[in-house]
C-alpha atoms as a PDB file:
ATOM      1  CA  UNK A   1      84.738  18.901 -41.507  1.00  0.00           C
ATOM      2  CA  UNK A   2      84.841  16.192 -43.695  1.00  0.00           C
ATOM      3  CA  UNK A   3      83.409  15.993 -47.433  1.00  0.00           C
ATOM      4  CA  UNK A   4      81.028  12.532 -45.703  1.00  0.00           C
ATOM      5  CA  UNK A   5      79.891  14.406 -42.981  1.00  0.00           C
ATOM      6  CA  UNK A   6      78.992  17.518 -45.557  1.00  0.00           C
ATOM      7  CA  UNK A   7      76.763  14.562 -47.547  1.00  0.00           C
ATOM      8  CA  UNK A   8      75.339  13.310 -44.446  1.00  0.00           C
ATOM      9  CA  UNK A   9      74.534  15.943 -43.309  1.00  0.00           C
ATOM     10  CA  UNK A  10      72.691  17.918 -46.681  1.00  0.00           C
ATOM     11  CA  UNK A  11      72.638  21.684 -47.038  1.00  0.00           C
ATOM     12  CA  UNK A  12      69.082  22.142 -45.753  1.00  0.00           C
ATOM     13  CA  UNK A  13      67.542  20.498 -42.421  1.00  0.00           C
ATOM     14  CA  UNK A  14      64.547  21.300 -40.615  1.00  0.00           C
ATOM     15  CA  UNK A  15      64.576  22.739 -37.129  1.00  0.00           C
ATOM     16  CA  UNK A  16      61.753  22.647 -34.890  1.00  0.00           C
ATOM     17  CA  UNK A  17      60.158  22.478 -30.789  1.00  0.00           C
ATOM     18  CA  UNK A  18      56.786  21.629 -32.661  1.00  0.00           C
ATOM     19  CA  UNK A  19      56.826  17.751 -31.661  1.00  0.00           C
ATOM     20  CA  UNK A  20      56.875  18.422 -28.033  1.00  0.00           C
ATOM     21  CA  UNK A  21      53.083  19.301 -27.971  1.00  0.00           C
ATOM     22  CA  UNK A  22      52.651  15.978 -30.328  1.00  0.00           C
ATOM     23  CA  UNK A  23      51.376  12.689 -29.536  1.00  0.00           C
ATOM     24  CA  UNK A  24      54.409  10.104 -30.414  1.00  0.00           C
ATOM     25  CA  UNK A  25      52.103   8.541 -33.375  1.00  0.00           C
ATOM     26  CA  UNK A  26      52.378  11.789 -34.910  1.00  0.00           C
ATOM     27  CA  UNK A  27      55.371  12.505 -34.835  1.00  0.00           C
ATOM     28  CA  UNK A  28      56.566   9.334 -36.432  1.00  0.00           C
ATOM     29  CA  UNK A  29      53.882   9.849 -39.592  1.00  0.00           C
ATOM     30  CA  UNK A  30      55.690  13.415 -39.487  1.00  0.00           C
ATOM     31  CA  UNK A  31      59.175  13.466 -39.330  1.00  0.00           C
ATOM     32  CA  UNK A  32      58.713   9.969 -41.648  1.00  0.00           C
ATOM     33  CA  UNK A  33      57.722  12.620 -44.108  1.00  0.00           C
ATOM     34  CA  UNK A  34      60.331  15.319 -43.994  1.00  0.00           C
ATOM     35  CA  UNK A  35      62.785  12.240 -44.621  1.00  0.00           C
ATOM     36  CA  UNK A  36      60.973  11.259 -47.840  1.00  0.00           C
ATOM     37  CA  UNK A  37      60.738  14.788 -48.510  1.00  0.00           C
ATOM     38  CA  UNK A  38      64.698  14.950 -48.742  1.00  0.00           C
ATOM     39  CA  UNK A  39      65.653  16.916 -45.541  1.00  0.00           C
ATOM     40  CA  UNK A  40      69.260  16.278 -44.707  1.00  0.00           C
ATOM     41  CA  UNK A  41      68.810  16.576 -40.807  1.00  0.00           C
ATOM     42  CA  UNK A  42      66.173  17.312 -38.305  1.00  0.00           C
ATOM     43  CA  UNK A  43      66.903  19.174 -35.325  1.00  0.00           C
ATOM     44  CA  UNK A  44      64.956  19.879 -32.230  1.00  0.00           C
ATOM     45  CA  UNK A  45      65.099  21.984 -28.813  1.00  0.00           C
ATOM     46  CA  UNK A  46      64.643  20.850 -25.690  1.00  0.00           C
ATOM     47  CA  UNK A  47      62.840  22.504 -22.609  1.00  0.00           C
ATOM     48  CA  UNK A  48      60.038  21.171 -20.477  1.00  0.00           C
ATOM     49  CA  UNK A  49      58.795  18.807 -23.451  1.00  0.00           C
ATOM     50  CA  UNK A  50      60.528  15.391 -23.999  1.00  0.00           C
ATOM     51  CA  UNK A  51      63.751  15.031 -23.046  1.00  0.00           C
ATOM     52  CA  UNK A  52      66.106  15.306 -25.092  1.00  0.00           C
ATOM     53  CA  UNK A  53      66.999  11.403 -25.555  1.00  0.00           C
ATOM     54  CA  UNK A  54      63.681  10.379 -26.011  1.00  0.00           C
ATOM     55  CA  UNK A  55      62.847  12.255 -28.667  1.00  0.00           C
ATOM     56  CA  UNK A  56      65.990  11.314 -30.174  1.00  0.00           C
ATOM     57  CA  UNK A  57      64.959   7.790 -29.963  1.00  0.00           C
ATOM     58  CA  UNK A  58      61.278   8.644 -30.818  1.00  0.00           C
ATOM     59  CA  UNK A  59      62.766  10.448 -34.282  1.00  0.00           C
ATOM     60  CA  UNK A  60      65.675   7.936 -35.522  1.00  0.00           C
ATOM     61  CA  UNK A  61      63.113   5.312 -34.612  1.00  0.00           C
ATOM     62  CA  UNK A  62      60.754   6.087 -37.247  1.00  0.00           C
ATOM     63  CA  UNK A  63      63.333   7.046 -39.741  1.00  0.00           C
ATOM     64  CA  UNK A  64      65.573   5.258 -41.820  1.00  0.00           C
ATOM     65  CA  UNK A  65      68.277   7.824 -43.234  1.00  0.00           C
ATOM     66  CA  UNK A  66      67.532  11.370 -41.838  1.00  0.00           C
ATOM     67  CA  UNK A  67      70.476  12.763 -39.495  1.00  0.00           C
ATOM     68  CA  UNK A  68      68.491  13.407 -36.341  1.00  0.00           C
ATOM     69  CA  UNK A  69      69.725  16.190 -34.131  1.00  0.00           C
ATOM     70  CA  UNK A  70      69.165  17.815 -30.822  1.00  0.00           C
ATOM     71  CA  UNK A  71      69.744  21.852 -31.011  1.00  0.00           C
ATOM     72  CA  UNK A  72      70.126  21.754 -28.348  1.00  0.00           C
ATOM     73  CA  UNK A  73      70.712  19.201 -25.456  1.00  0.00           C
ATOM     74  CA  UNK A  74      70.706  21.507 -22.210  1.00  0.00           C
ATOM     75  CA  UNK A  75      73.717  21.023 -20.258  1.00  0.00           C
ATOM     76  CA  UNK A  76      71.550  22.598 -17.381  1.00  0.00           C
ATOM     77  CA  UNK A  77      69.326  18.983 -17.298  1.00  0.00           C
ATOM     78  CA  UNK A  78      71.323  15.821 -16.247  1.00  0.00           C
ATOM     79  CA  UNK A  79      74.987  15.510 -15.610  1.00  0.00           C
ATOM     80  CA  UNK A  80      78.293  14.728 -18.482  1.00  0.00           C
ATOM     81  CA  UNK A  81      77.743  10.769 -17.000  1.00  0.00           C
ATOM     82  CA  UNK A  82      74.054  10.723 -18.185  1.00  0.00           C
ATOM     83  CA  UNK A  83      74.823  12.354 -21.588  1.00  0.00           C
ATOM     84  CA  UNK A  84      78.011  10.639 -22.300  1.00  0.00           C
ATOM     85  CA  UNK A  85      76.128   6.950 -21.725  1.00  0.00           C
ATOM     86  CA  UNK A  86      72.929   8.030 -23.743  1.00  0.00           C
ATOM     87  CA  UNK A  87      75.129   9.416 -26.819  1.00  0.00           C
ATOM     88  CA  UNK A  88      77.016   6.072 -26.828  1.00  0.00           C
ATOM     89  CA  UNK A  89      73.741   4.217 -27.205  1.00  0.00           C
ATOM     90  CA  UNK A  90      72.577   6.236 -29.546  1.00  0.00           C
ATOM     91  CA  UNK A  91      75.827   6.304 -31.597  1.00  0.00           C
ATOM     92  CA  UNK A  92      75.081   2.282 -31.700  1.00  0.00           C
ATOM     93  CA  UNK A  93      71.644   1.844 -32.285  1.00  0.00           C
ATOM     94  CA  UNK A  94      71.749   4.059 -35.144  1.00  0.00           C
ATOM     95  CA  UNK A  95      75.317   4.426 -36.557  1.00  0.00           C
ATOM     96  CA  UNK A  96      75.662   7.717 -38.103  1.00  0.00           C
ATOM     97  CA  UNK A  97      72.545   9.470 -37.821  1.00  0.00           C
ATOM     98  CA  UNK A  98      72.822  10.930 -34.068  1.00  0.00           C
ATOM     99  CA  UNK A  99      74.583  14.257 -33.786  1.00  0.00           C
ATOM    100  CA  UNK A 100      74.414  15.548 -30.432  1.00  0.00           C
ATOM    101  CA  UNK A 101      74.461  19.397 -30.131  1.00  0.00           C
ATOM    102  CA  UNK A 102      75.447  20.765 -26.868  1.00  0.00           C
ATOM    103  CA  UNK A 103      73.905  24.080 -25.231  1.00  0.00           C
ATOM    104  CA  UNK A 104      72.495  26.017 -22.480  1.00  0.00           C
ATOM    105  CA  UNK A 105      72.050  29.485 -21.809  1.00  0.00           C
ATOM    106  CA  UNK A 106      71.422  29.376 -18.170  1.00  0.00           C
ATOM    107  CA  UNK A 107      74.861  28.536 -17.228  1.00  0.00           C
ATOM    108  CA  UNK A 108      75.825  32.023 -15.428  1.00  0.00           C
ATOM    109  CA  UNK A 109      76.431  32.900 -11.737  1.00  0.00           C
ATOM    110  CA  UNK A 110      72.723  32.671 -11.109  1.00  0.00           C
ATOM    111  CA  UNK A 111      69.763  30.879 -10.731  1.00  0.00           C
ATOM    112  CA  UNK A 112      67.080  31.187 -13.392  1.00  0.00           C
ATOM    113  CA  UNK A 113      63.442  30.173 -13.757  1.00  0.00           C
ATOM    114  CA  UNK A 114      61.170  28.946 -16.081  1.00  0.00           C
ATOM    115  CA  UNK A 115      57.789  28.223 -15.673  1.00  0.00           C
ATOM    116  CA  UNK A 116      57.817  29.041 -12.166  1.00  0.00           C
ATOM    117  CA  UNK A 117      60.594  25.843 -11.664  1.00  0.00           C
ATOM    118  CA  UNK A 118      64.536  26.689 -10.867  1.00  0.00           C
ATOM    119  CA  UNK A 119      66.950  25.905 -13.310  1.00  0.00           C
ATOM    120  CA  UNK A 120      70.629  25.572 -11.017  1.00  0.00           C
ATOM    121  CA  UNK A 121      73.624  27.854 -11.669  1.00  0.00           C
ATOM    122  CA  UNK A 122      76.614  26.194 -13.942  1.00  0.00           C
ATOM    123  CA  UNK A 123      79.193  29.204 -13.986  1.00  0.00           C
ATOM    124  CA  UNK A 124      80.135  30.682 -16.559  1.00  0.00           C
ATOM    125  CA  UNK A 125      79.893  29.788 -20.026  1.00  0.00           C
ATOM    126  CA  UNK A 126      82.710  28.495 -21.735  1.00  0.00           C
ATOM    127  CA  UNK A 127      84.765  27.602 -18.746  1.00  0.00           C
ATOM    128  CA  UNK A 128      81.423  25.514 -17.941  1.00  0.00           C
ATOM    129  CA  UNK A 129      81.371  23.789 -21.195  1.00  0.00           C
ATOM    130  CA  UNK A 130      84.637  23.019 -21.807  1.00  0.00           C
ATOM    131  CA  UNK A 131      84.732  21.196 -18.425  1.00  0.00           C
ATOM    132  CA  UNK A 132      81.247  19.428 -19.413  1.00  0.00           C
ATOM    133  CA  UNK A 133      83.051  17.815 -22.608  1.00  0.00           C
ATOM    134  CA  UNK A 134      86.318  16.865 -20.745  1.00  0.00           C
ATOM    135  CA  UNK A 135      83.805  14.927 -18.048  1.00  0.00           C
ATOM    136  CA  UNK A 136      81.643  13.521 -21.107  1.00  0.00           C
ATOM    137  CA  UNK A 137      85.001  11.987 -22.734  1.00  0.00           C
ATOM    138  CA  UNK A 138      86.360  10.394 -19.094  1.00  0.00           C
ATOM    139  CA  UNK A 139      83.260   8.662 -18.292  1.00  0.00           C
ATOM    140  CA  UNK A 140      84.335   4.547 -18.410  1.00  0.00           C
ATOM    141  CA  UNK A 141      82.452   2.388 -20.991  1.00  0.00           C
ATOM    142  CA  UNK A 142      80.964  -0.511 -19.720  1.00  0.00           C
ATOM    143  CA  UNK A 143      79.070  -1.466 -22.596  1.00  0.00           C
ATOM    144  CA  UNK A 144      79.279  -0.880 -26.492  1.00  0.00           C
ATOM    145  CA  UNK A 145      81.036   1.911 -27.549  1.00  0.00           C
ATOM    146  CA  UNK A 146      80.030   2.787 -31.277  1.00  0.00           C
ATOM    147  CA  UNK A 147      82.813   3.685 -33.803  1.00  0.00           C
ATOM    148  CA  UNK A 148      83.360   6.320 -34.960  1.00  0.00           C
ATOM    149  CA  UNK A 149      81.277   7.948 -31.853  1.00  0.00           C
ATOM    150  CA  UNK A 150      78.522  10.220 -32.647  1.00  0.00           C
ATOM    151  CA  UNK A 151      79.432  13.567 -33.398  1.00  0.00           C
ATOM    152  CA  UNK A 152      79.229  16.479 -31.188  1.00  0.00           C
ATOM    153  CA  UNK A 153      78.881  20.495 -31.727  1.00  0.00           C
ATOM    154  CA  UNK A 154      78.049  23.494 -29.382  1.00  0.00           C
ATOM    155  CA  UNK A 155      75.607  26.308 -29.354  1.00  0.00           C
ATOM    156  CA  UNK A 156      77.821  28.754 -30.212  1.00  0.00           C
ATOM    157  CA  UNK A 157      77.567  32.628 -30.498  1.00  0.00           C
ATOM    158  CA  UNK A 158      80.696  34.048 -29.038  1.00  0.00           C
ATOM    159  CA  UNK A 159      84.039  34.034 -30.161  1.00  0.00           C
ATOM    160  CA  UNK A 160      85.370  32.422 -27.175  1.00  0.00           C
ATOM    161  CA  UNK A 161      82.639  29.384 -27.667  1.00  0.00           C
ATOM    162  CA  UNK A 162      83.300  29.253 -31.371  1.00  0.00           C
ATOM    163  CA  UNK A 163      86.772  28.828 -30.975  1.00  0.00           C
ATOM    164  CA  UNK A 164      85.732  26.302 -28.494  1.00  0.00           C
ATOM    165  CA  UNK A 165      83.578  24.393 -30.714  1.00  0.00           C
ATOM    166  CA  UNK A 166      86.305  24.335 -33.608  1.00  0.00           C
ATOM    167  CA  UNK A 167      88.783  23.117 -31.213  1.00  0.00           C
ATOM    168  CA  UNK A 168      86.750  20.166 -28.949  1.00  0.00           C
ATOM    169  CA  UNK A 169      84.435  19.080 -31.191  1.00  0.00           C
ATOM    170  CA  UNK A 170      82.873  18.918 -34.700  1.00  0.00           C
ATOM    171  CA  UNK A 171      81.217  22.587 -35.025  1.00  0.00           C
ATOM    172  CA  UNK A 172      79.106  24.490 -33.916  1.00  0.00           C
ATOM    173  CA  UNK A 173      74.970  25.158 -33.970  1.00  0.00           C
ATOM    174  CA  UNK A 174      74.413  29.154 -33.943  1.00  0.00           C
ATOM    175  CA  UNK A 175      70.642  30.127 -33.430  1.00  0.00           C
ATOM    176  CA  UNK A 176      69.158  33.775 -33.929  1.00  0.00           C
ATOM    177  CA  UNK A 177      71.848  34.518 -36.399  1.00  0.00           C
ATOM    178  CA  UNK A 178      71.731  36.466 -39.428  1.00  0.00           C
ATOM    179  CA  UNK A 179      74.705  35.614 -42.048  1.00  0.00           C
ATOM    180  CA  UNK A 180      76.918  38.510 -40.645  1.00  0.00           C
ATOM    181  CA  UNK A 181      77.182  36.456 -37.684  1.00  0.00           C
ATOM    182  CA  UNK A 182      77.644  32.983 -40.073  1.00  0.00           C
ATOM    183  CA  UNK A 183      80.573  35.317 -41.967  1.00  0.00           C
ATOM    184  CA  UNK A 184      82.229  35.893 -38.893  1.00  0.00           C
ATOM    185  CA  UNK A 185      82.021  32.475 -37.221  1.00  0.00           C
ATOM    186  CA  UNK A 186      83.443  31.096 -40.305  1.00  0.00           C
ATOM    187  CA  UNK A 187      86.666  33.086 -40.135  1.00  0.00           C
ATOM    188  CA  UNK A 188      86.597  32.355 -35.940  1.00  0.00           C
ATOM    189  CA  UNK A 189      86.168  28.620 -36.538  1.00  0.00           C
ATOM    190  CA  UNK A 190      88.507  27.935 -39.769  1.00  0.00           C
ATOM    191  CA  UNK A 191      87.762  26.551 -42.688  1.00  0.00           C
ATOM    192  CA  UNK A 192      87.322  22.594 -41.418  1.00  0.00           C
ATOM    193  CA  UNK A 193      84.833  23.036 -38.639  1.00  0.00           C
ATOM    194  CA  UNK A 194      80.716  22.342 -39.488  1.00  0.00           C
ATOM    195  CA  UNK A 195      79.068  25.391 -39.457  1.00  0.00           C
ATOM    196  CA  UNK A 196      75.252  24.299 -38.926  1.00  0.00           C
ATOM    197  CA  UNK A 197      73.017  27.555 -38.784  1.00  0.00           C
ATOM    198  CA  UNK A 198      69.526  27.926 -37.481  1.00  0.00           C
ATOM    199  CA  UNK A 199      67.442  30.561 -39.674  1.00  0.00           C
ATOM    200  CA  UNK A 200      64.322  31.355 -38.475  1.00  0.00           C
ATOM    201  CA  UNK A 201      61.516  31.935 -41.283  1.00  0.00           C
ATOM    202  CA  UNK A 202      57.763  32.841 -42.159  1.00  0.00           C
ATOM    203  CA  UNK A 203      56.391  31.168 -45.233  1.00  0.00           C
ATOM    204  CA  UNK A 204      53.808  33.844 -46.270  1.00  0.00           C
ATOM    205  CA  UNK A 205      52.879  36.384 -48.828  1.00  0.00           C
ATOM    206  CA  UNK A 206      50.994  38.806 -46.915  1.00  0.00           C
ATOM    207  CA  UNK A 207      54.350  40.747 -45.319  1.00  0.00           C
ATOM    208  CA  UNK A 208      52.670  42.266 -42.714  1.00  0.00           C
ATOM    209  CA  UNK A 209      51.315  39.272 -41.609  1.00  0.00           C
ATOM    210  CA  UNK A 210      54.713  37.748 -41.693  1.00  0.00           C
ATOM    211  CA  UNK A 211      56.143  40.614 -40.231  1.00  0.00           C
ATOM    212  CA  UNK A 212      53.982  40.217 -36.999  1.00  0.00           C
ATOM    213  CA  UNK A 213      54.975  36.695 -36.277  1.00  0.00           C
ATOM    214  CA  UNK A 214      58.841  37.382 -36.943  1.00  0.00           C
ATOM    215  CA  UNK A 215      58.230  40.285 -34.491  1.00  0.00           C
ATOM    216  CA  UNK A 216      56.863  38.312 -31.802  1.00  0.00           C
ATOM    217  CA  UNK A 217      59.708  35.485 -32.107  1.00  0.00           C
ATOM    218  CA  UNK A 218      62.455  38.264 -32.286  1.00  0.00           C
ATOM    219  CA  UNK A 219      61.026  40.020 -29.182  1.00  0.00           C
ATOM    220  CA  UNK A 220      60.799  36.920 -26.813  1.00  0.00           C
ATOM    221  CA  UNK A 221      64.237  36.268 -27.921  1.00  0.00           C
ATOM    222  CA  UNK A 222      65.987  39.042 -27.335  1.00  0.00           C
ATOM    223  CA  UNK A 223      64.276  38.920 -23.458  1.00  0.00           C
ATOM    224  CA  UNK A 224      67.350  36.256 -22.953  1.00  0.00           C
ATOM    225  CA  UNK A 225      71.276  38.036 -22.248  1.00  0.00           C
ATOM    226  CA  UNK A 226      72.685  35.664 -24.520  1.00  0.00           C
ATOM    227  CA  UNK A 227      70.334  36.485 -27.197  1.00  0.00           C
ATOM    228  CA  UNK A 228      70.804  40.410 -26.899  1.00  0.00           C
ATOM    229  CA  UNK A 229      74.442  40.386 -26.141  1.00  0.00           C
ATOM    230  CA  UNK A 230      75.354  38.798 -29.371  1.00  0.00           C
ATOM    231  CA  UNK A 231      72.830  41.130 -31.460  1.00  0.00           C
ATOM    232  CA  UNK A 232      74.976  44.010 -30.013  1.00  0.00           C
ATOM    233  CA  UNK A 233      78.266  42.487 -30.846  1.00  0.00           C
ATOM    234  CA  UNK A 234      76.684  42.537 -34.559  1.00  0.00           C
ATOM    235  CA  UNK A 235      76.665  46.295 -34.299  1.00  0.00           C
ATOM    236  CA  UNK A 236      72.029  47.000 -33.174  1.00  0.00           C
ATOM    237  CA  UNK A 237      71.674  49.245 -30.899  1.00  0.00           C
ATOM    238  CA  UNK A 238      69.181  50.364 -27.689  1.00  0.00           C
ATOM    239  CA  UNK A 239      66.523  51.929 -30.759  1.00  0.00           C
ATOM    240  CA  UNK A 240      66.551  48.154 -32.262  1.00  0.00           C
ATOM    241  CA  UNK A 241      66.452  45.846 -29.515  1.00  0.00           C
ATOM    242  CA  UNK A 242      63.245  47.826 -27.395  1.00  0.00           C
ATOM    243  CA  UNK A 243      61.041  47.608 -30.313  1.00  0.00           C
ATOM    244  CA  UNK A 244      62.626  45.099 -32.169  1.00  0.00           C
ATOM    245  CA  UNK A 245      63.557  46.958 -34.943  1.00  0.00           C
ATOM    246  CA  UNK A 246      62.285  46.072 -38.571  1.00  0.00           C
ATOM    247  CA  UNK A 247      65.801  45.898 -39.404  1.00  0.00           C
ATOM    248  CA  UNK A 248      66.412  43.445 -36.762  1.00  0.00           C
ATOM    249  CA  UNK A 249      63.362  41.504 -37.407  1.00  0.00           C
ATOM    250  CA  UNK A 250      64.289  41.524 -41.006  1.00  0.00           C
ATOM    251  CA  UNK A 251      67.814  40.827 -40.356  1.00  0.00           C
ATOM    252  CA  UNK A 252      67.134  37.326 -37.868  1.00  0.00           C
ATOM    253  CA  UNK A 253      63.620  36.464 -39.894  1.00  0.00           C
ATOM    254  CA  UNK A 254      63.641  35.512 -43.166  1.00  0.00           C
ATOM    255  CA  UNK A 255      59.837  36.717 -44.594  1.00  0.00           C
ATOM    256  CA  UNK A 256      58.237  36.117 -48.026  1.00  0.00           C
ATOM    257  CA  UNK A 257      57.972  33.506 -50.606  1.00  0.00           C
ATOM    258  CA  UNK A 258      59.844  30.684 -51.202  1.00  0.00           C
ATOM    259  CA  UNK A 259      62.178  32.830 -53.256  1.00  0.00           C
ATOM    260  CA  UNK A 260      62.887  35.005 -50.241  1.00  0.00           C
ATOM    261  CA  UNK A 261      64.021  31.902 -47.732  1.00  0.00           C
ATOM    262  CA  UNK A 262      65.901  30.390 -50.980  1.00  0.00           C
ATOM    263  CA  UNK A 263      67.805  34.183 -50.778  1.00  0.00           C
ATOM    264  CA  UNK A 264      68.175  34.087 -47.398  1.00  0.00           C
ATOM    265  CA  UNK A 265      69.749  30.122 -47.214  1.00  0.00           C
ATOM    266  CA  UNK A 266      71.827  31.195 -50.460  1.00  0.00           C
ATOM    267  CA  UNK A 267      73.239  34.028 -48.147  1.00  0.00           C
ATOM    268  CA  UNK A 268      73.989  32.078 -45.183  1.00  0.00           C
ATOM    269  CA  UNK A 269      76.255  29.283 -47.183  1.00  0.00           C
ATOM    270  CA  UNK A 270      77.567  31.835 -49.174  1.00  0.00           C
ATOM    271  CA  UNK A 271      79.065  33.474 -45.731  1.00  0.00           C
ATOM    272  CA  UNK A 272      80.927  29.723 -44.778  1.00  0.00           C
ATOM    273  CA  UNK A 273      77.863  27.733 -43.774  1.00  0.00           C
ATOM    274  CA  UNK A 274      77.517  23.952 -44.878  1.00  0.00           C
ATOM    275  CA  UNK A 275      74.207  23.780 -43.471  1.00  0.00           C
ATOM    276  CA  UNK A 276      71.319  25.192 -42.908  1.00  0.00           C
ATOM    277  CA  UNK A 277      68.306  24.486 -40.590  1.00  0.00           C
ATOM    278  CA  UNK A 278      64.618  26.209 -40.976  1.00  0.00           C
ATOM    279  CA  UNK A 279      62.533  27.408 -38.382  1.00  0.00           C
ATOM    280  CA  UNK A 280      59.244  27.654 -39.887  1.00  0.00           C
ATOM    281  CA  UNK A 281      57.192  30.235 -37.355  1.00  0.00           C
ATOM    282  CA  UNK A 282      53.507  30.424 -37.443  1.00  0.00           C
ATOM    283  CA  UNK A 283      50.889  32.205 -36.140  1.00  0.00           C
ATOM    284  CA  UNK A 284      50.828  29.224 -33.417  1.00  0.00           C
ATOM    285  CA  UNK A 285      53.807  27.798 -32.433  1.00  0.00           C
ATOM    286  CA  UNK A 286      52.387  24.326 -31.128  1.00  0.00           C
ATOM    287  CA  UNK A 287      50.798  23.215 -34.442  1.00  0.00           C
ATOM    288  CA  UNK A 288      53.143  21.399 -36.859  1.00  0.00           C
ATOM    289  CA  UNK A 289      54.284  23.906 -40.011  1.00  0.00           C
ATOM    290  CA  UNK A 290      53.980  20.765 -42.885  1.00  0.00           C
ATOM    291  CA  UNK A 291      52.372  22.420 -45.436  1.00  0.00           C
ATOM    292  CA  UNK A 292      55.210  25.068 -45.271  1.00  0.00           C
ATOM    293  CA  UNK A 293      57.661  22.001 -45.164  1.00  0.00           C
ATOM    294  CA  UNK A 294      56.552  20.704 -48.003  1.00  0.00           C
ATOM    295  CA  UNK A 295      56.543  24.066 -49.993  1.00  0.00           C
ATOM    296  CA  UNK A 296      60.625  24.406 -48.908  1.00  0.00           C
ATOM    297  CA  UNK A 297      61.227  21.071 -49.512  1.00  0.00           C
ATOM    298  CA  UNK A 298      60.472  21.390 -53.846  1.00  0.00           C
ATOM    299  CA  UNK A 299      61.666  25.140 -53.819  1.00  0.00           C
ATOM    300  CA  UNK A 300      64.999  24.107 -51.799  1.00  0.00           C
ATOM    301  CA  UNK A 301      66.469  20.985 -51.536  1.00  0.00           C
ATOM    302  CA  UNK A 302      66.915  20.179 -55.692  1.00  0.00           C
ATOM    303  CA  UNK A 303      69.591  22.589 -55.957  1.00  0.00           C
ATOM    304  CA  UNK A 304      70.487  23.271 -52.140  1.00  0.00           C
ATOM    305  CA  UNK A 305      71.251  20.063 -51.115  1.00  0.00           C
ATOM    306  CA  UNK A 306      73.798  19.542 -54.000  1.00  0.00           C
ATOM    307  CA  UNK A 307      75.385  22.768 -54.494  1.00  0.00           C
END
């Protein structure tokens, strides 16, 4: 990765699904804020909300500088044609400040559901992906093609999709990590690739209030394959996955005061990350966390985004 992409990019973004239950007025006042506030990037998920274009249009439309990313774009959702033209007209309406991340955990043998609504098989992972990108880079232009194009990275846990990430595109996204798994991507993915790490956290002093929410997050998690097959590969076991564990809960949640999430950032780009995007959790997932984005923002990004 380059040193310009590092500075574009800042140490510490924001990660979030909390704008899909907003009205589009409010999320413009919002993210408008956690620019000013000095966020390097803001990322967002994508499920049965917006779309994954739309809000990317909806968030680099009311900002000026902010990176704006999607973490992730499911592959699962519309074909390589319909997210190789949108990324190109993203790329040019706002040069620089689109990085599309790439994901999707349903793409197995099977057919999953959510909500009660099928989500279609892909195949299997990495052979699935790597075919996606290939398809993405052969679809003709017939229109403006922005220069440099926008940037791309995976959702990666694996070794096999790291080393995928590090070879086909810019980095990688990992989500539901804890900085053993940012230690080991780092020596999967070499020195050059981004490294962009979700860390989930709870901004709050009463720990066992904290601990409840991080519990709940960790335990819906883990109900995905993906999710638990990577927490085994970092060495938990049957006794921490069917509670969670505290020590898992501990170990994917960062919980405390500002002091605690500074640790826990501090940790993950001292195992190889250049960046680092916080989940705030709450007690209710659909309200917007700004209070606790603010409190991050003066504890973090004076030293974080410039170390």
């Amino acid at each position: 990765m380059t040193d310009s992409g590092r500075t574009e990019l800042g140490r510490v973004g924001i990660w979030t699904t909390a704008y899909d239950g907003q009205p589009a007025e409010r999320v413009r006042e919002s993210v408008a804020e956690i620019e000013e506030l000095g966020y390097g990037a803001i990322w967002y998920g994508e499920a049965f909300g917006r779309d994954t274009v739309g809000q990317a249009w909806l968030l680099l439309s009311a900002t000026q500088r902010i990176v704006v990313a999607s973490g992730i774009a499911n592959i699962a959702f519309r074909d390589p044609i319909a997210t190789a033209t949108a990324t190109r007209a993203l790329g040019e309406a706002f040069p620089g400040r689109y990085l599309l991340g790439l994901g999707g955990h349903r793409v197995d043998d099977t057919v999953h559901e959510r909500d009660g609504y099928p989500l279609p098989a892909r195949g299997r992972a990495v052979t699935t992906m790597r075919a996606y990108l290939r398809a993405m880079d052969a679809v003709p232009a017939h229109g403006p093609v922005p220069a440099p194009a926008p940037r791309r990275v995976l959702a990666a846990l694996g070794p096999k999709m790291l080393q995928l990430a590090a070879e086909h595109t810019w980095g990688a996204h990992p989500y539901f990590v804890p900085p053993e798994h940012t230690e080991r991507a780092r020596r999967i993915m070499g020195p050059e690739a981004l490294l962009a790490v979700e860390q989930a956290v709870v901004l709050d002093t009463d720990l066992a209030r904290a601990r409840e929410v991080a519990t709940a997050h960790v335990a819906g998690y883990l109900l995905a394959p993906h999710q638990e097959a990577n927490v085994r590969r970092l060495g938990f076991g049957d006794e921490d996955i069917s509670g969670p564990s505290r020590r898992l809960v501990d170990a994917i949640v960062a919980q405390g005061d500002e002091g605690a999430i500074r640790r826990r950032v501090q940790e993950h780009l001292d195992a190889g990350a250049d960046h680092v995007c916080l989940h705030v959790l709450t007690a209710d997932p659909l309200s917007l966390p700004e209070r606790a984005w603010r409190e991050l923002a003066a504890a973090l990004l004076p030293t974080a985004q410039h170390a």
